[in-house]
N, C-alpha and C. Protein backbone atom coordinates (compact mmCIF):
# COMPACT_ATOMS: atom_id res chain seq x y z
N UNK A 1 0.83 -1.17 0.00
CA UNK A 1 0.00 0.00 0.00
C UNK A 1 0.89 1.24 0.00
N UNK A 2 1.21 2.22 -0.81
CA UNK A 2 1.54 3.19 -0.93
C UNK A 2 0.91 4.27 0.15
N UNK A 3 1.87 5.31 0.71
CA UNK A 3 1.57 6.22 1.44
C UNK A 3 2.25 7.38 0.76
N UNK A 4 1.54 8.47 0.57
CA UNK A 4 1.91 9.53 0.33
C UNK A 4 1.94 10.60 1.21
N UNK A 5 3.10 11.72 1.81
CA UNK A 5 2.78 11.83 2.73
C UNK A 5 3.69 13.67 2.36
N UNK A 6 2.19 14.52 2.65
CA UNK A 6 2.64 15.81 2.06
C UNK A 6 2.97 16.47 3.45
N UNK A 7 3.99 17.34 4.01
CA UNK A 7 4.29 18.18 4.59
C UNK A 7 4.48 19.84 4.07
N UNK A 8 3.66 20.69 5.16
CA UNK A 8 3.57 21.48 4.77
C UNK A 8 3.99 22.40 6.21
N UNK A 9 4.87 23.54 5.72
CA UNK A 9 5.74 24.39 6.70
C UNK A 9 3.96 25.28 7.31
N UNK A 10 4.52 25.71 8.21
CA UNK A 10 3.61 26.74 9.40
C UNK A 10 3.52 27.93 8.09
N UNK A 11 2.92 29.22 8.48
CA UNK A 11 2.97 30.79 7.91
C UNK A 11 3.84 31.42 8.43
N UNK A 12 4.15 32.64 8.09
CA UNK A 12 5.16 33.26 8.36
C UNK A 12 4.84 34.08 10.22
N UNK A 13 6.06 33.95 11.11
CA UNK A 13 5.35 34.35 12.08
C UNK A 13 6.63 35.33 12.54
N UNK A 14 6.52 36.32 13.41
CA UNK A 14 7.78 37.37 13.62
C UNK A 14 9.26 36.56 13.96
N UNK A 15 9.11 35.35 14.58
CA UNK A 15 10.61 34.83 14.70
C UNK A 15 10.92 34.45 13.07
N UNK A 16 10.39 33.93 12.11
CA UNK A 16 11.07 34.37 10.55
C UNK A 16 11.49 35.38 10.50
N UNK A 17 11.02 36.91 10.74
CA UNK A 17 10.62 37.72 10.47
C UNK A 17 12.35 38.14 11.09
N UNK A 18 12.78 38.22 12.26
CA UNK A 18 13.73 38.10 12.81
C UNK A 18 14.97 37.56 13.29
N UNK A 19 14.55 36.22 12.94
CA UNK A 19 15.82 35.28 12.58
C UNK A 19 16.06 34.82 14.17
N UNK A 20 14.96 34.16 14.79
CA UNK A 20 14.96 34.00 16.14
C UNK A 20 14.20 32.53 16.09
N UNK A 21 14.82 32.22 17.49
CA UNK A 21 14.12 30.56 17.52
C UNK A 21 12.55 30.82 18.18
N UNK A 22 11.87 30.30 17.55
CA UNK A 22 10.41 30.10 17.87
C UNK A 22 9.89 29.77 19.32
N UNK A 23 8.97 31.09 19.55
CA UNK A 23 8.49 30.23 20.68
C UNK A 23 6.60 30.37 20.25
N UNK A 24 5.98 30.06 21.26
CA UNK A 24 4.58 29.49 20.82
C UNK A 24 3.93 30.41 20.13
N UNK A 25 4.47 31.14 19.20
CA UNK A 25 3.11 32.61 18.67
C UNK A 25 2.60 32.12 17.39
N UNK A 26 1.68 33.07 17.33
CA UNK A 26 1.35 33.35 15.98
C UNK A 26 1.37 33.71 14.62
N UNK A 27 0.95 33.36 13.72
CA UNK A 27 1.01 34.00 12.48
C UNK A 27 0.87 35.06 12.44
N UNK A 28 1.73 36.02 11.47
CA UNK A 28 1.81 37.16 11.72
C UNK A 28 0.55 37.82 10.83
N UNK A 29 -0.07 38.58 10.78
CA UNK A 29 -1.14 38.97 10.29
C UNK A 29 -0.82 39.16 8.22
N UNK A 30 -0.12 39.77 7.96
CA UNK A 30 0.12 39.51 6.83
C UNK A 30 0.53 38.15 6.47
N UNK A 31 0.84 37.03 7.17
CA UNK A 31 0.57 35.43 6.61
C UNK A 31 -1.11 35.10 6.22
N UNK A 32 -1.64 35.37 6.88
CA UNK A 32 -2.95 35.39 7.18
C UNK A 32 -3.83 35.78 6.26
N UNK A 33 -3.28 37.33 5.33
CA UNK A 33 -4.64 37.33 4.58
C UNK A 33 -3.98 37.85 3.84
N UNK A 34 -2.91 37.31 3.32
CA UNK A 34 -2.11 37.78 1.66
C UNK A 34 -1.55 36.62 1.01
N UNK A 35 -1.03 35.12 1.90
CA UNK A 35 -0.43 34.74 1.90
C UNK A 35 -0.91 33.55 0.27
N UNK A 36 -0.06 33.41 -0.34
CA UNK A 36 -0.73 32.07 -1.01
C UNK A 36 -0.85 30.34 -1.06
N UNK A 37 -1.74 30.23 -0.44
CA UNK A 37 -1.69 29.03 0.22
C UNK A 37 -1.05 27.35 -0.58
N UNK A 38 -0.40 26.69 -0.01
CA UNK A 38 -0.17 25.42 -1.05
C UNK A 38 -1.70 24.84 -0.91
N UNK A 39 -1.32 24.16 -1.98
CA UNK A 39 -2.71 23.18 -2.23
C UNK A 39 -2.22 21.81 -2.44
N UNK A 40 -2.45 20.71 -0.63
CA UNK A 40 -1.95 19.51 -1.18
C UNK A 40 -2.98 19.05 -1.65
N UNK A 41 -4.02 18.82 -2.01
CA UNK A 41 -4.90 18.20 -2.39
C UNK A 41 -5.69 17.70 -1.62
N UNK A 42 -6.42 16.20 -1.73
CA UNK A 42 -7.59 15.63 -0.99
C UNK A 42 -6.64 14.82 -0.15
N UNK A 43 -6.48 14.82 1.39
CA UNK A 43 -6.20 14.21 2.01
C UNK A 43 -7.12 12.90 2.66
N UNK A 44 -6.40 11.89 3.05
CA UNK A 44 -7.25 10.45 4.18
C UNK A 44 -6.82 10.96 5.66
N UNK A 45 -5.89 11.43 6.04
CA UNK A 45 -5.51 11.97 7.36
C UNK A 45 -4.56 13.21 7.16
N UNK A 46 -4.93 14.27 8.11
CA UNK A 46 -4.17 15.27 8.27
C UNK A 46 -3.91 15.87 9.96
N UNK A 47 -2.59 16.31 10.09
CA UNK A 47 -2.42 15.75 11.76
C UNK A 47 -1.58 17.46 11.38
N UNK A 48 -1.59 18.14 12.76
CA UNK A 48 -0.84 19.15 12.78
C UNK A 48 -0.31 19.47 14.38
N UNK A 49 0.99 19.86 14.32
CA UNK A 49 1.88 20.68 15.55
C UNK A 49 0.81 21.11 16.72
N UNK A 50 1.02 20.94 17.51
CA UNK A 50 0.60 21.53 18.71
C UNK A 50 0.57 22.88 18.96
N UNK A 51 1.30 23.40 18.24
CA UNK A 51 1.74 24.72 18.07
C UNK A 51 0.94 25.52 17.47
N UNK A 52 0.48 26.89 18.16
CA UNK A 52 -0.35 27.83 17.55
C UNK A 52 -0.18 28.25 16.42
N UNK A 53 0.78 28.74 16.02
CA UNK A 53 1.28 29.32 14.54
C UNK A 53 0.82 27.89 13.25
N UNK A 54 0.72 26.43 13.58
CA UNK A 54 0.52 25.64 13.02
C UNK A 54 -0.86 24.87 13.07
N UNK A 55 -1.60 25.04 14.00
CA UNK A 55 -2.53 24.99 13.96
C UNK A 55 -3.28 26.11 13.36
N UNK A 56 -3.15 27.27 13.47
CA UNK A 56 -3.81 28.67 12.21
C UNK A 56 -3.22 28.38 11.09
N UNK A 57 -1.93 27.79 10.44
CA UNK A 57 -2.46 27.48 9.47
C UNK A 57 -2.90 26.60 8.39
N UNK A 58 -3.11 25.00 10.00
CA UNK A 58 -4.01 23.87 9.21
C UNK A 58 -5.47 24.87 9.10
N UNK A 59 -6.08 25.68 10.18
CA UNK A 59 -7.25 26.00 9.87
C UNK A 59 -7.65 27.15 8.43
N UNK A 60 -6.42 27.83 8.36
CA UNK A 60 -6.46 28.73 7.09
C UNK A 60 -6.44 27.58 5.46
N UNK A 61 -6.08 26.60 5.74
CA UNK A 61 -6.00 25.42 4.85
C UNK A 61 -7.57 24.89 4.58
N UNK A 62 -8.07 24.98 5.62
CA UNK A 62 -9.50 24.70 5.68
C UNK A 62 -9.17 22.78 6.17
N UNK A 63 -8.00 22.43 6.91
CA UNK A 63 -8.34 21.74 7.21
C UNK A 63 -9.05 21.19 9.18
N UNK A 64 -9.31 19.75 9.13
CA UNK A 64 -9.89 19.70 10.19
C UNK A 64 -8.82 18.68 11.22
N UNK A 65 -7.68 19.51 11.04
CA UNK A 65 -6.30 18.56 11.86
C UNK A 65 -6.47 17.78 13.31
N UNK A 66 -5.62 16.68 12.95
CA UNK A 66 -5.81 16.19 14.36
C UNK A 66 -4.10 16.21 14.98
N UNK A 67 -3.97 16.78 16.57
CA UNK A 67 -3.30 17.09 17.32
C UNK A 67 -2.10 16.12 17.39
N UNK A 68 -0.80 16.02 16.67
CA UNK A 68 0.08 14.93 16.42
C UNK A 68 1.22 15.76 17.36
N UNK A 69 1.53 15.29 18.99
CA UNK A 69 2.47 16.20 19.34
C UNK A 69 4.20 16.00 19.20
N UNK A 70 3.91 14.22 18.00
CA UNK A 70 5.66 14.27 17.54
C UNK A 70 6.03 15.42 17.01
N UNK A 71 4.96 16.11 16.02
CA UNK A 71 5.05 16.97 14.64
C UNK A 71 5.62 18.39 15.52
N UNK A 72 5.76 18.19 16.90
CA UNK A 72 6.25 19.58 17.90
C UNK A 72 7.42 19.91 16.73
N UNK A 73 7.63 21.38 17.18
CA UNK A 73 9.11 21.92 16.63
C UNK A 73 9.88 21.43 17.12
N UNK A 74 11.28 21.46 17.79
CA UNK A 74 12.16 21.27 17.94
C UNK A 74 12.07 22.01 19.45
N UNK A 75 12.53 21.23 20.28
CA UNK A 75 12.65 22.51 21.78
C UNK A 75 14.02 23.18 21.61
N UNK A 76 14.10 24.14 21.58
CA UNK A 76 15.01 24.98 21.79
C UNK A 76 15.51 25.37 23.39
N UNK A 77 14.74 25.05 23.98
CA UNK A 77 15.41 24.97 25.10
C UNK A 77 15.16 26.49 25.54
N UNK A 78 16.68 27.21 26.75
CA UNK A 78 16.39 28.36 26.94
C UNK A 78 16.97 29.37 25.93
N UNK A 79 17.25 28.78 24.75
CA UNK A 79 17.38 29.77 23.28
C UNK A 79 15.56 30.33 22.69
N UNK A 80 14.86 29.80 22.80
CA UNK A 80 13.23 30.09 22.64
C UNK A 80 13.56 31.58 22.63
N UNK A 81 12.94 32.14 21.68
CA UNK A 81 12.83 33.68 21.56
C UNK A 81 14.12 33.98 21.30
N UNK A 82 15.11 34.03 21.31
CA UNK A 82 16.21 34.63 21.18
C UNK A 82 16.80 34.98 19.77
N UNK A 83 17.27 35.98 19.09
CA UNK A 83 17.52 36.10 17.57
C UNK A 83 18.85 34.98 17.62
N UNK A 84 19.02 34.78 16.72
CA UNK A 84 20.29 33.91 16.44
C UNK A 84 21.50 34.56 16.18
N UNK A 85 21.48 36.04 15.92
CA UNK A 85 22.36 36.31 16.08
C UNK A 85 22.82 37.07 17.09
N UNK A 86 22.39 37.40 18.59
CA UNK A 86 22.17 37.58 19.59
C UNK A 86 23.36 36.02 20.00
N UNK A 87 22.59 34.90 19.86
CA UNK A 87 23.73 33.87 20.28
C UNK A 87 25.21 33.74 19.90
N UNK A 88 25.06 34.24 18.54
CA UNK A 88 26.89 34.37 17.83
C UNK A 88 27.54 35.38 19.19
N UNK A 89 27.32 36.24 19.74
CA UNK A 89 27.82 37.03 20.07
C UNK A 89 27.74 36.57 21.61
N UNK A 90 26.67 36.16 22.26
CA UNK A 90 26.30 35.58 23.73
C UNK A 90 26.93 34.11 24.08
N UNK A 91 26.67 33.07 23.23
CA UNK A 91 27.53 31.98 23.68
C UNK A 91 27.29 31.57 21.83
N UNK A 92 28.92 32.30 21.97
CA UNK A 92 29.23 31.55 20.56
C UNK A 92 29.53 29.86 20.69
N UNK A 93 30.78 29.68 21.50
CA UNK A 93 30.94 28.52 21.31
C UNK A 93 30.25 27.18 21.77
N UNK A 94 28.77 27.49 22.43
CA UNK A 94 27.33 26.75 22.90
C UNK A 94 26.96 26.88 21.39
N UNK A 95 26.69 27.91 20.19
CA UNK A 95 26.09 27.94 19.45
C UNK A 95 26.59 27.30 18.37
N UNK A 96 28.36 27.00 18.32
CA UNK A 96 28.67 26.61 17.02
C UNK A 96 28.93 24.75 17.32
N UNK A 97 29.17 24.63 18.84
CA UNK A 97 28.53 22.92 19.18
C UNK A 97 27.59 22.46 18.89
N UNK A 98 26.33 23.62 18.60
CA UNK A 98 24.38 22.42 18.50
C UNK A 98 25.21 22.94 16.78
N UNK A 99 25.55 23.53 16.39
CA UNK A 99 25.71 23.90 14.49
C UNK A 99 26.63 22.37 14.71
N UNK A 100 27.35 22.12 15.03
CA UNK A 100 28.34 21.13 14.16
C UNK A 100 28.22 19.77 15.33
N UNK A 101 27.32 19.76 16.15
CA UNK A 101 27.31 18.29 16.68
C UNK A 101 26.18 18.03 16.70
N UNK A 102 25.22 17.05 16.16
CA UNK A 102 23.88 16.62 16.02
C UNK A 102 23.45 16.20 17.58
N UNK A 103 24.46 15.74 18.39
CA UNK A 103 23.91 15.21 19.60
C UNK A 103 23.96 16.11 20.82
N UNK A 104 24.35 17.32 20.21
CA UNK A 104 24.87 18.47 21.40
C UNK A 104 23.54 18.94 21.89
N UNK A 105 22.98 19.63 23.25
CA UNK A 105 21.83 20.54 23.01
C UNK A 105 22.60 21.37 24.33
N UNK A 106 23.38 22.59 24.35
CA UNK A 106 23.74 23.16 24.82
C UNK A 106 23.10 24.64 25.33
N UNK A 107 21.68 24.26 24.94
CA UNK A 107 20.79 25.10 25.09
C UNK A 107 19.39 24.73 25.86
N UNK A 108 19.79 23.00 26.60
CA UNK A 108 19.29 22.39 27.29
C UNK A 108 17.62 21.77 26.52
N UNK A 109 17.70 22.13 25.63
CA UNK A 109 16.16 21.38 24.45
C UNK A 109 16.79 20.15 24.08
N UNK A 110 16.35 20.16 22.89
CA UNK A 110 16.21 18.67 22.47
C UNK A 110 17.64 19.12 21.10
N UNK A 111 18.33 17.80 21.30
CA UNK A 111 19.23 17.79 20.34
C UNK A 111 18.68 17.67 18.94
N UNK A 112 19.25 17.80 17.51
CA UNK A 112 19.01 17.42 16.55
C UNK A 112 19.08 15.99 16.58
N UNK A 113 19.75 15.24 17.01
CA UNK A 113 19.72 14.10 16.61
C UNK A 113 18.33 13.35 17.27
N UNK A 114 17.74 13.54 18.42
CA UNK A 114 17.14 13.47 19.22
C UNK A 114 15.42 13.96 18.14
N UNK A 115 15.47 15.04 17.56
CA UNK A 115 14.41 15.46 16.84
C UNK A 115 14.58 15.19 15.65
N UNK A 116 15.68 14.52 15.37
CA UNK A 116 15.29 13.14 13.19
C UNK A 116 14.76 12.12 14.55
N UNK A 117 15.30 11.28 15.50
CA UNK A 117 14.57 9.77 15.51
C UNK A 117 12.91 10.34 15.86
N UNK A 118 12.73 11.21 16.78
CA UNK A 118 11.21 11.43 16.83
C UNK A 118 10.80 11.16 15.75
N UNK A 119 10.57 12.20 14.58
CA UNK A 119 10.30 12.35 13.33
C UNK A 119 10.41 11.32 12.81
N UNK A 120 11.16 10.14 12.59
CA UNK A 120 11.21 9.46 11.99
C UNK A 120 10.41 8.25 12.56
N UNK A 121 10.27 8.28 13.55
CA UNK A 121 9.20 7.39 14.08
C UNK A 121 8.16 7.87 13.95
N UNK A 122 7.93 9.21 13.63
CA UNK A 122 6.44 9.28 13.69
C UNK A 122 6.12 8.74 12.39
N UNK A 123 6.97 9.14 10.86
CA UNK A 123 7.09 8.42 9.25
C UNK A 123 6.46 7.04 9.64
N UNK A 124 6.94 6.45 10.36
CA UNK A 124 7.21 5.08 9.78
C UNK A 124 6.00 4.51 10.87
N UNK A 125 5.40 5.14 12.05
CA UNK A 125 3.80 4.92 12.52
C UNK A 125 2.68 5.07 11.06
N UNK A 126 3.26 6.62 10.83
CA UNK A 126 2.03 6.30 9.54
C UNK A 126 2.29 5.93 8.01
N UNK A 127 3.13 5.13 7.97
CA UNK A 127 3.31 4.31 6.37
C UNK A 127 2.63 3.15 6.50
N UNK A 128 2.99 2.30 7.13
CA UNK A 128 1.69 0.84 7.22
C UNK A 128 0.20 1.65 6.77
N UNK A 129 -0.47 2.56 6.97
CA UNK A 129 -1.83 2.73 6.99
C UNK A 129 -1.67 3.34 5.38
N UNK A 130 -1.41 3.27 4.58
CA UNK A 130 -1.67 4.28 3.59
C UNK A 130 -2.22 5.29 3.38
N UNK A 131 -2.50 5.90 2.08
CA UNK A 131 -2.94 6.51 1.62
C UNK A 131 -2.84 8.43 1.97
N UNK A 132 -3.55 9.32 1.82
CA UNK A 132 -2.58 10.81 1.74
C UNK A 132 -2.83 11.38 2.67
N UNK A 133 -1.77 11.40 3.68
CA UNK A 133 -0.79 11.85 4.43
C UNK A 133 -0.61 13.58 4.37
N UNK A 134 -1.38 14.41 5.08
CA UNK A 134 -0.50 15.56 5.23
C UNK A 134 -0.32 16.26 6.87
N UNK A 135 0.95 16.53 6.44
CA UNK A 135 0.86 17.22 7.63
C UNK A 135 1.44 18.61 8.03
N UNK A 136 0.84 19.40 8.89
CA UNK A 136 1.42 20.91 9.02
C UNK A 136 2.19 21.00 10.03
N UNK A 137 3.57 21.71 10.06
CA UNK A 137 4.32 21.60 11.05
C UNK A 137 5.29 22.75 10.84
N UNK A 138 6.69 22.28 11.03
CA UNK A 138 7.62 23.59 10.90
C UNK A 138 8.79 22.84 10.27
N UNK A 139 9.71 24.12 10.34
CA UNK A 139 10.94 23.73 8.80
C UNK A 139 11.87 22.68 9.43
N UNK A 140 11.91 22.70 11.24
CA UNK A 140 12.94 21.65 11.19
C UNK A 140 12.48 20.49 11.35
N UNK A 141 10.97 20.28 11.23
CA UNK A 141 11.09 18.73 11.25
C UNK A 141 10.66 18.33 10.07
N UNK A 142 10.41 19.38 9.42
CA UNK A 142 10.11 18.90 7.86
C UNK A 142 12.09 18.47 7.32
N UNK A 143 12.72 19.55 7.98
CA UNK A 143 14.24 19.09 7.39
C UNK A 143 14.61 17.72 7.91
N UNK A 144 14.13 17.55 9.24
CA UNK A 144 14.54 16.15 9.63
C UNK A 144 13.86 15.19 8.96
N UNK A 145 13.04 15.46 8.11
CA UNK A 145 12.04 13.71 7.55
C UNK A 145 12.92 13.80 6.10
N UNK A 146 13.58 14.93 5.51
CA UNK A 146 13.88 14.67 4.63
C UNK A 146 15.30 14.56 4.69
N UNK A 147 15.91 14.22 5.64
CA UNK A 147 17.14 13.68 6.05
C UNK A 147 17.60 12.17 5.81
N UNK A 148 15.91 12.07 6.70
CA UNK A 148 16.09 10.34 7.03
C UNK A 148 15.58 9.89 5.34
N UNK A 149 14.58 10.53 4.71
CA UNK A 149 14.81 10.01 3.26
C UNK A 149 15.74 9.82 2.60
N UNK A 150 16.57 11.02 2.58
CA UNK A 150 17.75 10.86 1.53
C UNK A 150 18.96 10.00 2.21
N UNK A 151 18.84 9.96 3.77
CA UNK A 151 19.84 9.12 4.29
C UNK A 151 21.04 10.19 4.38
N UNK A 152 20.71 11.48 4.47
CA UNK A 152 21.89 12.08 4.33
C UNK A 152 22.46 12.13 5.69
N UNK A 153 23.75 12.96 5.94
CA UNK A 153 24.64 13.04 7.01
C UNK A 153 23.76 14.10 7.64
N UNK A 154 23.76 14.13 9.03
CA UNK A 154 23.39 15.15 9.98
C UNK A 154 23.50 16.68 9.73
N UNK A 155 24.76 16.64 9.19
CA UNK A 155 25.74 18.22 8.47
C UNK A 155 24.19 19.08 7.55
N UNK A 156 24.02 18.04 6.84
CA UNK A 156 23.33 18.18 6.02
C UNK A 156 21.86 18.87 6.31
N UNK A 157 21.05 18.81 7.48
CA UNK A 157 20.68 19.40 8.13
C UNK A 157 20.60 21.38 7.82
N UNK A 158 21.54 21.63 7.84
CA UNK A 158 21.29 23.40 8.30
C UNK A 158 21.74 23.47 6.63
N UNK A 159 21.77 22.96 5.37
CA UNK A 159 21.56 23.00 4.17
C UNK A 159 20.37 23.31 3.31
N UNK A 160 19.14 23.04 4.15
CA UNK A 160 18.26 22.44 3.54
C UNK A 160 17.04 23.58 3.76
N UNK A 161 16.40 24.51 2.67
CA UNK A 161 15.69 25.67 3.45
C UNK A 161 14.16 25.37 3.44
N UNK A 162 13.31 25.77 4.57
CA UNK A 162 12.06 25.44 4.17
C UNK A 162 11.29 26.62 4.25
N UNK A 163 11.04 27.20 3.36
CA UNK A 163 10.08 28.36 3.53
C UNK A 163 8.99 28.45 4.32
N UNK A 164 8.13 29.54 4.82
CA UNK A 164 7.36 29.51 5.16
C UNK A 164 6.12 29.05 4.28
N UNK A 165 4.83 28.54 4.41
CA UNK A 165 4.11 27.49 3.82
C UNK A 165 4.36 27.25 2.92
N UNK A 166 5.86 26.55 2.73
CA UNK A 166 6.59 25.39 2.28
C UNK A 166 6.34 23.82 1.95
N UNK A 167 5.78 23.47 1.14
CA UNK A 167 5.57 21.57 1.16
C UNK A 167 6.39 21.28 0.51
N UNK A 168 6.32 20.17 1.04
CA UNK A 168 7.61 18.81 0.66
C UNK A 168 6.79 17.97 0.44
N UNK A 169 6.89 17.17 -0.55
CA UNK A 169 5.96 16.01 -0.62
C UNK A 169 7.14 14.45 -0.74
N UNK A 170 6.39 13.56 0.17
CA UNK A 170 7.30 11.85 -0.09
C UNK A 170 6.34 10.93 -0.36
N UNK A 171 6.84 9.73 -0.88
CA UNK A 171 5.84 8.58 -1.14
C UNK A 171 6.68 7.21 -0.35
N UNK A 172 6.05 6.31 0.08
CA UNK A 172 6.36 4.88 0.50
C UNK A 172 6.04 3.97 0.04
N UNK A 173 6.60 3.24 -0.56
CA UNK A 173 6.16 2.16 -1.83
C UNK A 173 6.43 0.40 -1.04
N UNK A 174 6.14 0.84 0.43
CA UNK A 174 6.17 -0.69 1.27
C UNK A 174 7.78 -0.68 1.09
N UNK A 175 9.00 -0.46 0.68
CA UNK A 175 10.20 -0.24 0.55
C UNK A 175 10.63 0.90 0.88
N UNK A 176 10.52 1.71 0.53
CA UNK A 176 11.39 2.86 1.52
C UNK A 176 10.87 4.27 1.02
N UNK A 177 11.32 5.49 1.63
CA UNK A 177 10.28 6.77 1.50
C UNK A 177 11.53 7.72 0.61
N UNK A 178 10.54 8.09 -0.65
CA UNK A 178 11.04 8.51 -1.82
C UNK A 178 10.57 9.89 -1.99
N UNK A 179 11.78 11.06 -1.89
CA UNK A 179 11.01 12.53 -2.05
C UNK A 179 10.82 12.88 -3.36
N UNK A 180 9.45 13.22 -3.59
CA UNK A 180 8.42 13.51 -4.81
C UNK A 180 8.48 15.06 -5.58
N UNK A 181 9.21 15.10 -6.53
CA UNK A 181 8.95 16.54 -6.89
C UNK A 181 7.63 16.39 -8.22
């Protein structure tokens, strides 16, 4: 049974806007009523972030999401809110350990490596069930599912950009999960 399984990034919310790690807000009002929405199509299940900014915009999608709290962002720990480049300058060398060690979280959240196996367990809960798969969430765990697809190195990670309502689309062919352009 084939699973197709569309991911789609949050709207744009002021930590884009600023280059700061996310903490629980909202879409910023110009996401909201300018923005142009993806269109994955007819979904069988659609599951979205716990997260406010992602839940406004499964509902701007018009969909009727159900509460998946693997699909969380990433904890950032006590970096939450903070611009990123505020950290280059505050604890550089805390900031260039989580950049170049997947298992580091020197910011007391959740490591990268720690947020691909989530993610990737959550993939591989919903491939046995088939059929289309979407889900709304944010850029790093959309970067982490497409990690564990390509099998790439960890590095590979802070390469990979996801825009704001951004989709990625993959398929599972009972053999392994193939990213769909």
């Amino acid at each position: 049974m084939t699973t197709r399984l569309t991911w789609i990034n949050h709207g744009a919310t002021a930590a884009n806007r600023t280059a700061s790690f996310p903490m629980d807000e909202p879409l910023e009002e110009q996401a909201m009523s300018k923005a142009t929405l993806p269109s994955p199509g007819q979904a069988d299940r659609v599951f979205v972030s716990p997260a406010l900014r992602s839940r406004q915009t499964a509902e701007m999608l018009g969909f009727d999401a159900v509460l998946a709290p693997a699909l969380r962002d990433c904890d950032y720990g006590r970096w939450s809110g903070k611009p990123l480049m505020s950290l280059h300058s505050e604890e550089p060398d805390n900031f260039a350990l989580w950049i170049s060690d997947p298992e580091a979280a020197p910011h007391e959240g959740e490591s990268l490596q720690q947020l691909c196996k989530r993610i990737t367990g959550w993939m591989n809960e919903e491939m046995p069930l088939g059929g289309h798969v979407v889900a709304v969430t944010h850029a790093a765990v959309i970067r982490a599912a497409i990690l564990d697809v390509l099998k790439a190195p960890p590095a590979s990670f802070w390469t990979i950009d996801v825009q704001p309502l951004g989709m990625v689309r993959m398929t599972h062919d009972n053999r392994r999960w193939s990213l769909r352009f």
